[in-house]
C-alpha atoms as a PDB file:
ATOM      1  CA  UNK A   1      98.275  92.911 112.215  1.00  0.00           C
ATOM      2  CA  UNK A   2     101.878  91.168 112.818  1.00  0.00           C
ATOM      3  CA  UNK A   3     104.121  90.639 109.398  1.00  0.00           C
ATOM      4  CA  UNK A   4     103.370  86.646 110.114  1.00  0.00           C
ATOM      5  CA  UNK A   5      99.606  86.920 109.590  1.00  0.00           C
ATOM      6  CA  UNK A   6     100.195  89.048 106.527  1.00  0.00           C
ATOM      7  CA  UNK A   7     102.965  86.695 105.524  1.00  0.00           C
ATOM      8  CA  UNK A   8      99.856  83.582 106.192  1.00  0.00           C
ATOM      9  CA  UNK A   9      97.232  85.763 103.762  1.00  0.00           C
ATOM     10  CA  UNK A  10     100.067  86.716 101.065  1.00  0.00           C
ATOM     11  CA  UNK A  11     100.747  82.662 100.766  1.00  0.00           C
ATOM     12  CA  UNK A  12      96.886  81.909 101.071  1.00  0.00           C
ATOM     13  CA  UNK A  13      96.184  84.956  97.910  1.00  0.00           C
ATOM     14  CA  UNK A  14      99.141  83.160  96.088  1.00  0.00           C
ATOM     15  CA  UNK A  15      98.081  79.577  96.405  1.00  0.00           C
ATOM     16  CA  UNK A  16      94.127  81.088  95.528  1.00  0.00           C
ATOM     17  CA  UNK A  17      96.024  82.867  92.344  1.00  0.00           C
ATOM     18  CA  UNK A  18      97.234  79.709  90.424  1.00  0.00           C
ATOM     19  CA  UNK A  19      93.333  78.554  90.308  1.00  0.00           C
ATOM     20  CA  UNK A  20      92.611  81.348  89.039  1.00  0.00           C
ATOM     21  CA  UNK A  21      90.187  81.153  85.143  1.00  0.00           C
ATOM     22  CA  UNK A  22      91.958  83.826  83.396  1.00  0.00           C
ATOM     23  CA  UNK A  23      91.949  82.396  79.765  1.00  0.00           C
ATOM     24  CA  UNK A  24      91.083  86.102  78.325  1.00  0.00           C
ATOM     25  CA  UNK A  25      93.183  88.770  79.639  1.00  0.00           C
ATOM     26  CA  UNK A  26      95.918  85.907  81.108  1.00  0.00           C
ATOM     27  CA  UNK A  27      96.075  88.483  84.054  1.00  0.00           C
ATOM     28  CA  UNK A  28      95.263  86.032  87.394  1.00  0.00           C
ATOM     29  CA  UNK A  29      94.358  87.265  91.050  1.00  0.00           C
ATOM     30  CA  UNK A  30      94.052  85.449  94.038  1.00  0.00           C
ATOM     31  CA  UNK A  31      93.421  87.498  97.101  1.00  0.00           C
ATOM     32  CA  UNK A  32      92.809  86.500 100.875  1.00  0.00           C
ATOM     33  CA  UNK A  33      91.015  88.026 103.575  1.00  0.00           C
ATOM     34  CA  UNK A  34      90.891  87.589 107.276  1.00  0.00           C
ATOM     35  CA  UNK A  35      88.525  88.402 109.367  1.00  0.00           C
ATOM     36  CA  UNK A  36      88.191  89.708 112.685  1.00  0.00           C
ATOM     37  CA  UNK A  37      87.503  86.261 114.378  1.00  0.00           C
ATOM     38  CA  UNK A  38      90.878  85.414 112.891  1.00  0.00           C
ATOM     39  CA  UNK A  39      89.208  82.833 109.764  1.00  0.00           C
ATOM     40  CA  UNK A  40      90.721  83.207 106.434  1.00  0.00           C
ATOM     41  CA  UNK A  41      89.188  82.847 102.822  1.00  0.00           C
ATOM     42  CA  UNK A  42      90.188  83.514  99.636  1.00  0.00           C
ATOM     43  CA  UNK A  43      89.366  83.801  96.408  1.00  0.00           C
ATOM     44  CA  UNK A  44      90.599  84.510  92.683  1.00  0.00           C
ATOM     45  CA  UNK A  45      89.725  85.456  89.464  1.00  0.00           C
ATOM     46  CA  UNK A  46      87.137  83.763  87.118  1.00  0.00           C
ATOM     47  CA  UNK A  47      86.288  85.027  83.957  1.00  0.00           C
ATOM     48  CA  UNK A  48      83.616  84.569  81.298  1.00  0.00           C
ATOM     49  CA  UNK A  49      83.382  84.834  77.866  1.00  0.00           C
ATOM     50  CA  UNK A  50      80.460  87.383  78.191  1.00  0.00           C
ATOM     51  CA  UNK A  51      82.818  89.649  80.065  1.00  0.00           C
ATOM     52  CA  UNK A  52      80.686  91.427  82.736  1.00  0.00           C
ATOM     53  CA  UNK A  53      80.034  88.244  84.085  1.00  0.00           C
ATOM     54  CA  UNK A  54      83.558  88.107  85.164  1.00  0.00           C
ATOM     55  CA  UNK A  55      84.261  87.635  88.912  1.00  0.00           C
ATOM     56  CA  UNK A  56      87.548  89.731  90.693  1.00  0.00           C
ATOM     57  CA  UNK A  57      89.701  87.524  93.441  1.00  0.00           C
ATOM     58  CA  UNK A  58      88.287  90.027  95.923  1.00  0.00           C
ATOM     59  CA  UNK A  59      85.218  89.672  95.678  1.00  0.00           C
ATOM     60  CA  UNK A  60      85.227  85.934  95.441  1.00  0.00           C
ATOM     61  CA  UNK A  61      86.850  86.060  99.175  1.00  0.00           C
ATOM     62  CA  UNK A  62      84.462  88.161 100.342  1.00  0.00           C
ATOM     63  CA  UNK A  63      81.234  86.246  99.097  1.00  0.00           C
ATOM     64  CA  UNK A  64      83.636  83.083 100.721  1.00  0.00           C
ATOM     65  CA  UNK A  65      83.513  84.971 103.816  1.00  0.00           C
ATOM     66  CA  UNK A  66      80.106  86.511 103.958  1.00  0.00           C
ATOM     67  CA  UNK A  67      78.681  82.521 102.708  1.00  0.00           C
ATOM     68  CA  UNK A  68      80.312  81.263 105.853  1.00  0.00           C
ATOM     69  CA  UNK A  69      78.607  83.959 108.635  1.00  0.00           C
ATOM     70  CA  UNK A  70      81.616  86.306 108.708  1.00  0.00           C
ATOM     71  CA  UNK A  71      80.300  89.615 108.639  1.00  0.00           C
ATOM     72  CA  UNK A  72      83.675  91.448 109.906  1.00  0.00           C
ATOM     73  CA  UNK A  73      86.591  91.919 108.062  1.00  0.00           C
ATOM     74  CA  UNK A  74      89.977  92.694 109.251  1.00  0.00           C
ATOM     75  CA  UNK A  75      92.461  92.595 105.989  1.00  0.00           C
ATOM     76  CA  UNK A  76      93.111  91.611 102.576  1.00  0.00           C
ATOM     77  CA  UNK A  77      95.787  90.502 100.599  1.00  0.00           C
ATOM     78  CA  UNK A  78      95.919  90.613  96.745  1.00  0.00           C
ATOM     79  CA  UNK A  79      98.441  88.618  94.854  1.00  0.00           C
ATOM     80  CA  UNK A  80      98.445  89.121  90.894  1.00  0.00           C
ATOM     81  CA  UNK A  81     101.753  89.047  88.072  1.00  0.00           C
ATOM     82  CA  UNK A  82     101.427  92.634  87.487  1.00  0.00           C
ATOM     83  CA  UNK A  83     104.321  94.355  86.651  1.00  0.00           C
ATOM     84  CA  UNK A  84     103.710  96.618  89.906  1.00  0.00           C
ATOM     85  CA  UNK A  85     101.275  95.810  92.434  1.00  0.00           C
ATOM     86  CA  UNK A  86      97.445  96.431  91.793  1.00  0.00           C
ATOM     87  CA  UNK A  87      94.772  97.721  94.179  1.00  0.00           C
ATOM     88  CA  UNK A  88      91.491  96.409  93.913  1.00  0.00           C
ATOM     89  CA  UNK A  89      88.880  97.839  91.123  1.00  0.00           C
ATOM     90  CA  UNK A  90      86.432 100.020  91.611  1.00  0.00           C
ATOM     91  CA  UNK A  91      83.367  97.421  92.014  1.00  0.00           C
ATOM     92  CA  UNK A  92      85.452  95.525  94.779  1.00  0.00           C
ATOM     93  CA  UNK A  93      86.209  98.867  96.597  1.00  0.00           C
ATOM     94  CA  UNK A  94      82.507  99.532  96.786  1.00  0.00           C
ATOM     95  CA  UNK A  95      81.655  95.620  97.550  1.00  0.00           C
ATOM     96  CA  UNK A  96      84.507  95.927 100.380  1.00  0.00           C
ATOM     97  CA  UNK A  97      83.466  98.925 101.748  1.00  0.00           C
ATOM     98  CA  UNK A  98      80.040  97.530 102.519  1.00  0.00           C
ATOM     99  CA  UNK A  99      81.596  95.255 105.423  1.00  0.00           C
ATOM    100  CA  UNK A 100      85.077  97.359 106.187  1.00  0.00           C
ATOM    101  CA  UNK A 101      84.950 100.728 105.174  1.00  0.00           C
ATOM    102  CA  UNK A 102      88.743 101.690 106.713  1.00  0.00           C
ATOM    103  CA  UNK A 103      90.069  97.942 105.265  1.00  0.00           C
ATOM    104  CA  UNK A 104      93.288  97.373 105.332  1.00  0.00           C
ATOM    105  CA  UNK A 105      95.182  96.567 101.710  1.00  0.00           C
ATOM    106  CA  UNK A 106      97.974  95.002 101.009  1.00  0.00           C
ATOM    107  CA  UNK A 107      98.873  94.159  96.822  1.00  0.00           C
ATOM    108  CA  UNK A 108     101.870  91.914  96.016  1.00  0.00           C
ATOM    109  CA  UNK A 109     103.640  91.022  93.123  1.00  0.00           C
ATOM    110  CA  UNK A 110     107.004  89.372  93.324  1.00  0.00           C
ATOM    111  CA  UNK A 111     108.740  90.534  95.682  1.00  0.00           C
ATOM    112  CA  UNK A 112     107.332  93.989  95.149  1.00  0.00           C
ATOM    113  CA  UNK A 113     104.237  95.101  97.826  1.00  0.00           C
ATOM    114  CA  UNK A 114     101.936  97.949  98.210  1.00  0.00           C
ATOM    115  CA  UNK A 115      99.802  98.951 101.386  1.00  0.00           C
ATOM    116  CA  UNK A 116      96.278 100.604 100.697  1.00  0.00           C
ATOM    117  CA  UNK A 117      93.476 101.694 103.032  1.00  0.00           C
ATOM    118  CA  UNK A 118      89.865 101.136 101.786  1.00  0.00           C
ATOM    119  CA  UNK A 119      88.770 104.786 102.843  1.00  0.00           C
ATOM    120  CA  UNK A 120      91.807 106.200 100.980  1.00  0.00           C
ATOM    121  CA  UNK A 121      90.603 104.290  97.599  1.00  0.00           C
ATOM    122  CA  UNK A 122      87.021 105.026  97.589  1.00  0.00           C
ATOM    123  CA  UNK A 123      86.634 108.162 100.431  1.00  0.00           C
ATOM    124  CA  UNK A 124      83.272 108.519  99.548  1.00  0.00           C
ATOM    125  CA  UNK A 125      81.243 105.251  99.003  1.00  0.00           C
ATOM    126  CA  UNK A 126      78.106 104.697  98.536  1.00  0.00           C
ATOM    127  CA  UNK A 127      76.599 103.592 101.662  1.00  0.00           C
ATOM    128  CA  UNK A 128      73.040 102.626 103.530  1.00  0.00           C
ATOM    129  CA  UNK A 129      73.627 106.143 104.471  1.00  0.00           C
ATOM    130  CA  UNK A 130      72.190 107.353 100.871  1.00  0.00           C
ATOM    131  CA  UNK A 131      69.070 104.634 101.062  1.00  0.00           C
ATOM    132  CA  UNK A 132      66.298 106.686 102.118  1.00  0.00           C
END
């Protein structure tokens, strides 16, 4: 992917960031993915007094994405204030890996960036591969 279209998702993550619900921790996420026919969604952060129910940025793009017949994803971008950019958590790596096991990452905050690759974060996920 060119530096524009990641430039396009990092300004779609940031814009999904201030909606974010984060009265709790104060930590907000917005993230944006794209998918392979080139659509974008995106997502952030909504959490819930009863904390489990809380939902990450990530995984609200995805469920955007997977609600709207996109099945193929071809990269995310994750905006939060960290102090250093954040990959996503564990339960988004697995929900990720689901649709794009070799996803490419990218975390911002500030200026500041990091570049990930799904397989490198969770090399061995669970898959339809263990459902017997």
């Amino acid at each position: 992917m060119n530096e524009g279209a990641w430039d396009e998702l990092k300004q779609a993550a940031r814009l999904a960031r201030s909606h974010a619900y984060a009265p709790y921790s104060g930590f907000t996420v917005g993230a944006a993915v794209r998918t392979k026919s080139g659509a974008v969604f995106t997502g952030c952060n909504v959490e819930n007094a009863s904390y489990g129910a809380t939902i990450c940025a990530e995984r609200a793009a995805l469920a955007a994405a997977v609600a709207a017949g996109e099945r193929e994803l071809a990269a995310l971008v994750i905006a939060s204030g960290a102090r250093r950019p954040t990959p996503p958590c564990g339960i988004c790596r697995q929900c990720l890996s689901e649709l794009a096991p070799s996803l490419p990452i990218r975390s911002y905050t500030g200026d500041a960036h990091a570049e990930y690759d799904l397989a490198s974060l969770l090399p061995h996920a669970f898959s339809r591969d263990q459902l017997d």
